[in-house]
C-alpha atoms as a PDB file:
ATOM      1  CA  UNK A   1      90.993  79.944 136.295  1.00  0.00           C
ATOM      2  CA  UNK A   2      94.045  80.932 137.724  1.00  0.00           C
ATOM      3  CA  UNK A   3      95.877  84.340 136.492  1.00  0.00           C
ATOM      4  CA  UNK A   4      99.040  82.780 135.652  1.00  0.00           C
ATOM      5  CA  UNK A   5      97.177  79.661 133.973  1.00  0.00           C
ATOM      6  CA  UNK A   6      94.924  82.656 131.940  1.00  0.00           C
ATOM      7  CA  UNK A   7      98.397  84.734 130.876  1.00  0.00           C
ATOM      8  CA  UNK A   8      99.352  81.223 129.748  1.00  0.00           C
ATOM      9  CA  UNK A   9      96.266  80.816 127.761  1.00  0.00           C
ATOM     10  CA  UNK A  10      96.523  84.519 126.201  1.00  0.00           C
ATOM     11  CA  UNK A  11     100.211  83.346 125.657  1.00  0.00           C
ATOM     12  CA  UNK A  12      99.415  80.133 123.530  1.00  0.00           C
ATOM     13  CA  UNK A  13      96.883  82.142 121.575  1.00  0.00           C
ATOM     14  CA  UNK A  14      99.647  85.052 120.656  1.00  0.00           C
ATOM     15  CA  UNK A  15     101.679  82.679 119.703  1.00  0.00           C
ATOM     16  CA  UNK A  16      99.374  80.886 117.248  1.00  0.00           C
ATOM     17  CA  UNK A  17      98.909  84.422 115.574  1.00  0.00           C
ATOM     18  CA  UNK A  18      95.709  86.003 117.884  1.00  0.00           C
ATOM     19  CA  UNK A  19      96.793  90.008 117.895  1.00  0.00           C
ATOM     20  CA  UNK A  20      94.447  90.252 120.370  1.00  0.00           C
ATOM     21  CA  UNK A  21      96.194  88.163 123.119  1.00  0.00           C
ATOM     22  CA  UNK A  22      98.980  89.510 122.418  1.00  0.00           C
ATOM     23  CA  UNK A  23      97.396  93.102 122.792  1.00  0.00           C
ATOM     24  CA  UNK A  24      96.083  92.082 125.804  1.00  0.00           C
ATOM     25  CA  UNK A  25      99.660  90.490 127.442  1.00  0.00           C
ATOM     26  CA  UNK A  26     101.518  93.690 126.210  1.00  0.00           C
ATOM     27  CA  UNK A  27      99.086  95.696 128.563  1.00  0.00           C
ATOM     28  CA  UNK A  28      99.121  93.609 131.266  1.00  0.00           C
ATOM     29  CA  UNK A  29     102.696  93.861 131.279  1.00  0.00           C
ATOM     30  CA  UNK A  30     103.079  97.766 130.626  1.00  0.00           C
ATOM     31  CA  UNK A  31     103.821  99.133 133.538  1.00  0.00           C
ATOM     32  CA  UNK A  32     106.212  96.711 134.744  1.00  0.00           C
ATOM     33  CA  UNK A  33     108.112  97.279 131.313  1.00  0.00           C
ATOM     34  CA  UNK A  34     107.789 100.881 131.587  1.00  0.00           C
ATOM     35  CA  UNK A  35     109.477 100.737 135.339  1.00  0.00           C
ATOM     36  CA  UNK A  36     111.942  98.501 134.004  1.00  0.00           C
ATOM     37  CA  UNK A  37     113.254 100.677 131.336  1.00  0.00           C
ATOM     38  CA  UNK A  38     112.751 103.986 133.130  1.00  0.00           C
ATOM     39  CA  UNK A  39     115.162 102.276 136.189  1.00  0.00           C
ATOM     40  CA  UNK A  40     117.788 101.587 133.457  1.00  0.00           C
ATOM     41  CA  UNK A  41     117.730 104.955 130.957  1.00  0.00           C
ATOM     42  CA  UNK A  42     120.826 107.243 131.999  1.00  0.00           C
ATOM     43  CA  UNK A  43     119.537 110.376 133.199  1.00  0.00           C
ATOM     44  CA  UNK A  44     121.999 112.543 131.217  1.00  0.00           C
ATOM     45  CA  UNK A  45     119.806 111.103 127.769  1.00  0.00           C
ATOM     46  CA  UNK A  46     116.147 111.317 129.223  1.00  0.00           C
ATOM     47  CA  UNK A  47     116.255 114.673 127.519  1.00  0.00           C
ATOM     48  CA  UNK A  48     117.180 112.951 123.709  1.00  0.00           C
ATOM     49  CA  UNK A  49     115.172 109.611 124.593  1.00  0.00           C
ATOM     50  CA  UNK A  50     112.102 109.123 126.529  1.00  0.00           C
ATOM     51  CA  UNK A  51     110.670 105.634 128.099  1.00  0.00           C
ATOM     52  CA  UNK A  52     107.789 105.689 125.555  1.00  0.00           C
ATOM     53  CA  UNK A  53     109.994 105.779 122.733  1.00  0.00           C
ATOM     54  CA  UNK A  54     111.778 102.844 123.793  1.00  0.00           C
ATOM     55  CA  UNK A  55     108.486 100.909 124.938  1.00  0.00           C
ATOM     56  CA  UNK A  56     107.328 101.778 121.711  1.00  0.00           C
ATOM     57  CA  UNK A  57     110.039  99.874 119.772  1.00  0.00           C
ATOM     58  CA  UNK A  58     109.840  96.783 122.414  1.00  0.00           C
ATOM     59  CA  UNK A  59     106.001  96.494 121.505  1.00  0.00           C
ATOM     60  CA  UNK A  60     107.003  96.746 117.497  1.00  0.00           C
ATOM     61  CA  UNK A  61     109.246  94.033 117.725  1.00  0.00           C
ATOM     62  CA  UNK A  62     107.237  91.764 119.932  1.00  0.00           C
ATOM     63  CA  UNK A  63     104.383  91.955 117.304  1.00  0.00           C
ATOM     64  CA  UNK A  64     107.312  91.160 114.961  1.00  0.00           C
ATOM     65  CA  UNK A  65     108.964  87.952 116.322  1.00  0.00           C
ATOM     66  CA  UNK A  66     106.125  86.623 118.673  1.00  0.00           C
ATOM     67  CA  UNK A  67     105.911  83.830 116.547  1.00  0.00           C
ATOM     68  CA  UNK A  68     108.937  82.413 117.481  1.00  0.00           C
ATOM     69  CA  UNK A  69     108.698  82.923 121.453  1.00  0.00           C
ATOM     70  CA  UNK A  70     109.571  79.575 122.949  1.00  0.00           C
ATOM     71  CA  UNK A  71     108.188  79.524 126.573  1.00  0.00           C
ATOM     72  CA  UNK A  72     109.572  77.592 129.244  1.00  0.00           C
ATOM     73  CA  UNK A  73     108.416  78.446 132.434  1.00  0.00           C
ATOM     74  CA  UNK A  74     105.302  80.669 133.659  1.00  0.00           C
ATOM     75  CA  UNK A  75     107.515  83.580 133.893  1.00  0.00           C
ATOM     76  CA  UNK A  76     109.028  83.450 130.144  1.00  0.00           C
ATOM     77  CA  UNK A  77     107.228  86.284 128.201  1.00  0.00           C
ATOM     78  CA  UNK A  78     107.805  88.786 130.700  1.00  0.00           C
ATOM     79  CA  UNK A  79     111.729  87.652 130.375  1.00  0.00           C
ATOM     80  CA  UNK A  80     111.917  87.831 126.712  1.00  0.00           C
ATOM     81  CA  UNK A  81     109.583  91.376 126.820  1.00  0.00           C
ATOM     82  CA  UNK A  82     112.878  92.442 129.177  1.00  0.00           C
ATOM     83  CA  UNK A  83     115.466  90.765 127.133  1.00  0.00           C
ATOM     84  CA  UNK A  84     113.832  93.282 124.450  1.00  0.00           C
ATOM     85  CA  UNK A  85     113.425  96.415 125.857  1.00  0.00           C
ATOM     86  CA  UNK A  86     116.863  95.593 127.317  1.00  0.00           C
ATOM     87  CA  UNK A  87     118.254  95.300 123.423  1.00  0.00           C
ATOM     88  CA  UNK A  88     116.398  98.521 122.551  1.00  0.00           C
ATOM     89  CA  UNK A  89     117.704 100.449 125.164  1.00  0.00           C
ATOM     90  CA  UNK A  90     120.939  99.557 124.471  1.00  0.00           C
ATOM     91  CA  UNK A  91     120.478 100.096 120.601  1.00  0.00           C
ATOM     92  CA  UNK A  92     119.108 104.005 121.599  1.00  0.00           C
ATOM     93  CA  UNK A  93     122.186 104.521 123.946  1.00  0.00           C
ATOM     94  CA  UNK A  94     124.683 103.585 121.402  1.00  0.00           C
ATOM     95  CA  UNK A  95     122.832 106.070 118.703  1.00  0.00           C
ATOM     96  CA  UNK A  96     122.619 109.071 121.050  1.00  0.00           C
ATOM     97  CA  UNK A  97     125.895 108.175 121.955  1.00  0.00           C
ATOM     98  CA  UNK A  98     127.560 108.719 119.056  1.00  0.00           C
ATOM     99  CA  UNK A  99     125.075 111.790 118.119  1.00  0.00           C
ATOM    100  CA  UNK A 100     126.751 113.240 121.089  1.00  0.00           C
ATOM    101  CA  UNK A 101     130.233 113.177 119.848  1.00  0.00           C
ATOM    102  CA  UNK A 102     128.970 114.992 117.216  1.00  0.00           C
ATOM    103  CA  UNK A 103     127.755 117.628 118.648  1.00  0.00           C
ATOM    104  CA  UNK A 104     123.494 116.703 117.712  1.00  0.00           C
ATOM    105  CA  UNK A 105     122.544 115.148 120.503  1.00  0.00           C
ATOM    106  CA  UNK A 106     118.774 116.251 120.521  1.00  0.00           C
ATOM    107  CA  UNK A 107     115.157 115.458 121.214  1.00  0.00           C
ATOM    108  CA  UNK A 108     113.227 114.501 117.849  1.00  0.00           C
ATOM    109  CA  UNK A 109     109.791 114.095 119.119  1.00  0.00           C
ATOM    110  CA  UNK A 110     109.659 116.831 121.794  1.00  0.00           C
ATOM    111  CA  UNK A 111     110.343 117.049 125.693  1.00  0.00           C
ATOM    112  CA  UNK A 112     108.337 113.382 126.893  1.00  0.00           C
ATOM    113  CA  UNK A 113     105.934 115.237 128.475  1.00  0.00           C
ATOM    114  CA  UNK A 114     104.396 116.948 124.682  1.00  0.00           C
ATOM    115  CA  UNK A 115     105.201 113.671 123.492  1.00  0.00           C
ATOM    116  CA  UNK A 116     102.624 112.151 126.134  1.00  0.00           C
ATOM    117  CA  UNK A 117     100.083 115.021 125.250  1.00  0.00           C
ATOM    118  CA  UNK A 118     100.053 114.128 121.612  1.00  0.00           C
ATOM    119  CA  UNK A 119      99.530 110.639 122.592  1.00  0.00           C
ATOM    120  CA  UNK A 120      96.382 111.521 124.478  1.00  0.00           C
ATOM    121  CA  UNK A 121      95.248 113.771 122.084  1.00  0.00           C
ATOM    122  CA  UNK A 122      95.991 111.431 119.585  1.00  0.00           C
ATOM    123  CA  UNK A 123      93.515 108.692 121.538  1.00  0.00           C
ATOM    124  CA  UNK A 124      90.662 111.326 120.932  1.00  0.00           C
ATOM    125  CA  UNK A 125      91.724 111.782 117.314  1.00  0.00           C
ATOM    126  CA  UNK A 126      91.149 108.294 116.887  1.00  0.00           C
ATOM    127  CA  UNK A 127      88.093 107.578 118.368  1.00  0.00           C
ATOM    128  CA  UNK A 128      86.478 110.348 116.717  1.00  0.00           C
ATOM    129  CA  UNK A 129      83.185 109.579 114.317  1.00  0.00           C
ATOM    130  CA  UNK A 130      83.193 106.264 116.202  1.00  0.00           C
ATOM    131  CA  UNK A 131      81.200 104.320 118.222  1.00  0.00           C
ATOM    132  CA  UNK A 132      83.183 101.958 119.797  1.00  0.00           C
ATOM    133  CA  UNK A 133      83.087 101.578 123.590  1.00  0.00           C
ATOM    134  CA  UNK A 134      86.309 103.317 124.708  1.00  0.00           C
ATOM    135  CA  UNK A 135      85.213 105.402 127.702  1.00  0.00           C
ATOM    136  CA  UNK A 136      88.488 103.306 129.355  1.00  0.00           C
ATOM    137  CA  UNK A 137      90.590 103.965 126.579  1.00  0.00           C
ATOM    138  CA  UNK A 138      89.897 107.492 127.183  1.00  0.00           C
ATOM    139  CA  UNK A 139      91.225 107.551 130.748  1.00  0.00           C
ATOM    140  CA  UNK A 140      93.942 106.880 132.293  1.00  0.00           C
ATOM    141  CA  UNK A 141      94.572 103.523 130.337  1.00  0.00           C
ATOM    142  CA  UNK A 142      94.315 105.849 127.028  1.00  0.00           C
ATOM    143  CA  UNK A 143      97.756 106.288 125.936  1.00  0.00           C
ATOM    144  CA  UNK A 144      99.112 102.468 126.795  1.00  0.00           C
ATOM    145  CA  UNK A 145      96.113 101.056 124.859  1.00  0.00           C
ATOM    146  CA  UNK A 146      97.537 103.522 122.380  1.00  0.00           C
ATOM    147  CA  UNK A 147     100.641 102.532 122.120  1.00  0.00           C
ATOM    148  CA  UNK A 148      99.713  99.165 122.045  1.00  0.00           C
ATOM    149  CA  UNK A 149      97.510  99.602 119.019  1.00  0.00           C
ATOM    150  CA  UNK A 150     100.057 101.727 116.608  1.00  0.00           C
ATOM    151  CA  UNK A 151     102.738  99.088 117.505  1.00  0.00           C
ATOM    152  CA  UNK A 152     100.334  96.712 115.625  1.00  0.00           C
ATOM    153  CA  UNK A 153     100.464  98.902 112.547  1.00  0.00           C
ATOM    154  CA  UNK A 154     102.076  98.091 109.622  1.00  0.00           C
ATOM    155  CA  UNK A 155     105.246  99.754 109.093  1.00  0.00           C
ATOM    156  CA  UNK A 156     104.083 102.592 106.649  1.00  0.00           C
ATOM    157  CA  UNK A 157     100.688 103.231 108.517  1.00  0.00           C
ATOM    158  CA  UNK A 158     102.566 103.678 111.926  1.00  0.00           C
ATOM    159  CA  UNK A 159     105.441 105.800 110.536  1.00  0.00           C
ATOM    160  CA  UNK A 160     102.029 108.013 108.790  1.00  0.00           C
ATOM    161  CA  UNK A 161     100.272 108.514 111.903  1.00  0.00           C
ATOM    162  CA  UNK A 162     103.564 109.133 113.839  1.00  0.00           C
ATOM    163  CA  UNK A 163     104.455 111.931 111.302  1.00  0.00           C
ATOM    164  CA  UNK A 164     101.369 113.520 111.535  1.00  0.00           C
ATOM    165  CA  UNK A 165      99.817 113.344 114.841  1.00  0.00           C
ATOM    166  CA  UNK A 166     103.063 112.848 117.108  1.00  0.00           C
ATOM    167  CA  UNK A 167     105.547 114.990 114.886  1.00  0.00           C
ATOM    168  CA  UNK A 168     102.792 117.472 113.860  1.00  0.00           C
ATOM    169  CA  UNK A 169     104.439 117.473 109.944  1.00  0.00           C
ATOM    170  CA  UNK A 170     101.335 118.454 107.683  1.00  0.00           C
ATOM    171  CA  UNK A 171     100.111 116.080 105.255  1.00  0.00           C
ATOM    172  CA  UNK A 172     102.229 117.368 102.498  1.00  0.00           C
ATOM    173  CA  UNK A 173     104.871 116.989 104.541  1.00  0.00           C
ATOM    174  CA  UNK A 174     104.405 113.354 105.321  1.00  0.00           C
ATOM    175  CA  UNK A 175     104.134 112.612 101.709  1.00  0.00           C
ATOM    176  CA  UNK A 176     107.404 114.038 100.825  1.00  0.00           C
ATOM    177  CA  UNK A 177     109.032 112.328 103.637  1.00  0.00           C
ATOM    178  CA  UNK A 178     107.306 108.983 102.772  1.00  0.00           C
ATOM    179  CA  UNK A 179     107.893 109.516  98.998  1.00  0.00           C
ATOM    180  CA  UNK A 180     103.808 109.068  97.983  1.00  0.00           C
ATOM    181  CA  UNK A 181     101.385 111.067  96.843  1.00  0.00           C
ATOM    182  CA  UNK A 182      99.063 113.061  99.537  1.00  0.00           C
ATOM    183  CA  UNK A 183      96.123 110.840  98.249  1.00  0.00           C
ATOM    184  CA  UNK A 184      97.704 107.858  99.343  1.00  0.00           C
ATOM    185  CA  UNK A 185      98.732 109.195 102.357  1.00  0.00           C
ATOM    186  CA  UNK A 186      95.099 109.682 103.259  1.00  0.00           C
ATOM    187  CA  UNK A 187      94.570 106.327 102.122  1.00  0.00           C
ATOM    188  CA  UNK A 188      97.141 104.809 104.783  1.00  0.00           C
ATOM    189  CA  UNK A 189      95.816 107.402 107.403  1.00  0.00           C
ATOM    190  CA  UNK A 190      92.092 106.172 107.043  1.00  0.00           C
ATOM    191  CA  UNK A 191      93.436 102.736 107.221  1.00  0.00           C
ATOM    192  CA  UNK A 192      95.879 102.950 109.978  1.00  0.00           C
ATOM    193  CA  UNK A 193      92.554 104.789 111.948  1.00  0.00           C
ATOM    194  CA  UNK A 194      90.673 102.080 111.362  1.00  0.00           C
ATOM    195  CA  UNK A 195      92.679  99.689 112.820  1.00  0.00           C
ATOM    196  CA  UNK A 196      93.721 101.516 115.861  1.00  0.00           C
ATOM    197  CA  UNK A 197      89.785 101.656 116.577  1.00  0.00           C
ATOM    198  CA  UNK A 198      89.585  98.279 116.404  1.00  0.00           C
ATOM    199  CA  UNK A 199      92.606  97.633 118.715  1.00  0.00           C
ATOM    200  CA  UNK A 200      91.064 100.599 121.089  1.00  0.00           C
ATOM    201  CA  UNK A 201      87.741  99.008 121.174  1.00  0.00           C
ATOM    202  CA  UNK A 202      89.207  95.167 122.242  1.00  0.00           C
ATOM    203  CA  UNK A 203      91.362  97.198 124.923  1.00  0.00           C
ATOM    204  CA  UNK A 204      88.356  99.064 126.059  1.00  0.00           C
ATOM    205  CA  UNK A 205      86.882  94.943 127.046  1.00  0.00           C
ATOM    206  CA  UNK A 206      88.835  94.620 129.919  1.00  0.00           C
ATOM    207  CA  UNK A 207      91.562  96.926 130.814  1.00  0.00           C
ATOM    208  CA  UNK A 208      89.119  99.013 133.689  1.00  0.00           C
ATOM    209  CA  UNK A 209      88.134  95.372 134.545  1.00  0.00           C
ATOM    210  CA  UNK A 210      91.915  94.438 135.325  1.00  0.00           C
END
């Protein structure tokens, strides 16, 4: 089978609600996102935004509206994934914009490269106690697969792990910020884990085979 009549295939699937294809088509089409965006962010922001923060909202709303992608013609889905991270960027200018003019124009996450540490690290944190082939995952391919998988989340168990692990808040913290109890917090954390392992461990199928 051809690749373009597979991406098709994986395409259909997504479409008819199979995470996994579209899992697998966001990382197939990572790195041509991520040059995309980082060819279009102003350099006077890349201090206040970074190109994972933006890829990170493109791959949320994909898993959002993927239902209604209409394809017409082989080269469709990477379009709309553009037409996305296109809106996104926009949508981060125009907020750091106006943080500028008044006067709090900063970095919430960290400089990008702590961000992309914590990501790693994060990869590790995740496949910890498990036994799920990730040796790939745990390479090079560790923090897209990673990204891929919390964009999956649900809202509350992305913004959890995102708090904790990326933003380093303690788990008191997180509950105050997320108005719940620390319990349940752990309860979304354990959750959230569970299904990034199971994301990581599809990924770790085929992304050294690409």
């Amino acid at each position: 089978m051809s690749t373009d009549r597979a991406e098709q295939d994986l395409i259909t699937e997504a479409i008819s609600g199979d995470r996994a294809a579209l899992e697998r088509l966001l990382l197939v089409h990572y790195n041509g996102l991520w040059n995309e965006i980082a060819a279009k962010l102003p350099t006077s922001l890349q201090s206040a935004v970074s190109v994972e923060d933006v890829l990170q909202e493109t791959f949320i709303h994909a898993f959002r509206d993927i239902g209604s992608f209409e394809p017409v013609s082989e080269r469709s889905f990477a379009g709309w994934l553009k037409a996305i991270a296109k809106n996104r960027l926009r949508d981060a200018i125009k907020a750091l914009t106006r943080k500028k003019r008044g006067g709090n124009l900063r970095r919430v996450r960290g400089p990008v490269d702590a961000q992309a540490g914590s990501v790693a690290d994060l990869v590790e944190i995740i496949c910890a106690d498990d036994h799920t082939p990730s040796q790939s995952a745990a390479r090079h391919e560790g923090i897209e697969a990673v990204q891929v998988a919390m964009a999956g989340l649900p809202d509350d168990y992305r913004e959890a792990i995102r708090l904790l692990y990326l933003e380093g808040k303690s788990l008191n913290e997180v509950a105050a910020e997320m108005d719940r109890s620390p319990g349940a917090i752990r309860g979304l954390l354990t959750r959230a884990k569970e299904k990034m392992r199971a994301a990581l461990g599809r990924s770790s199928l085929y992304l050294s085979g690409e």
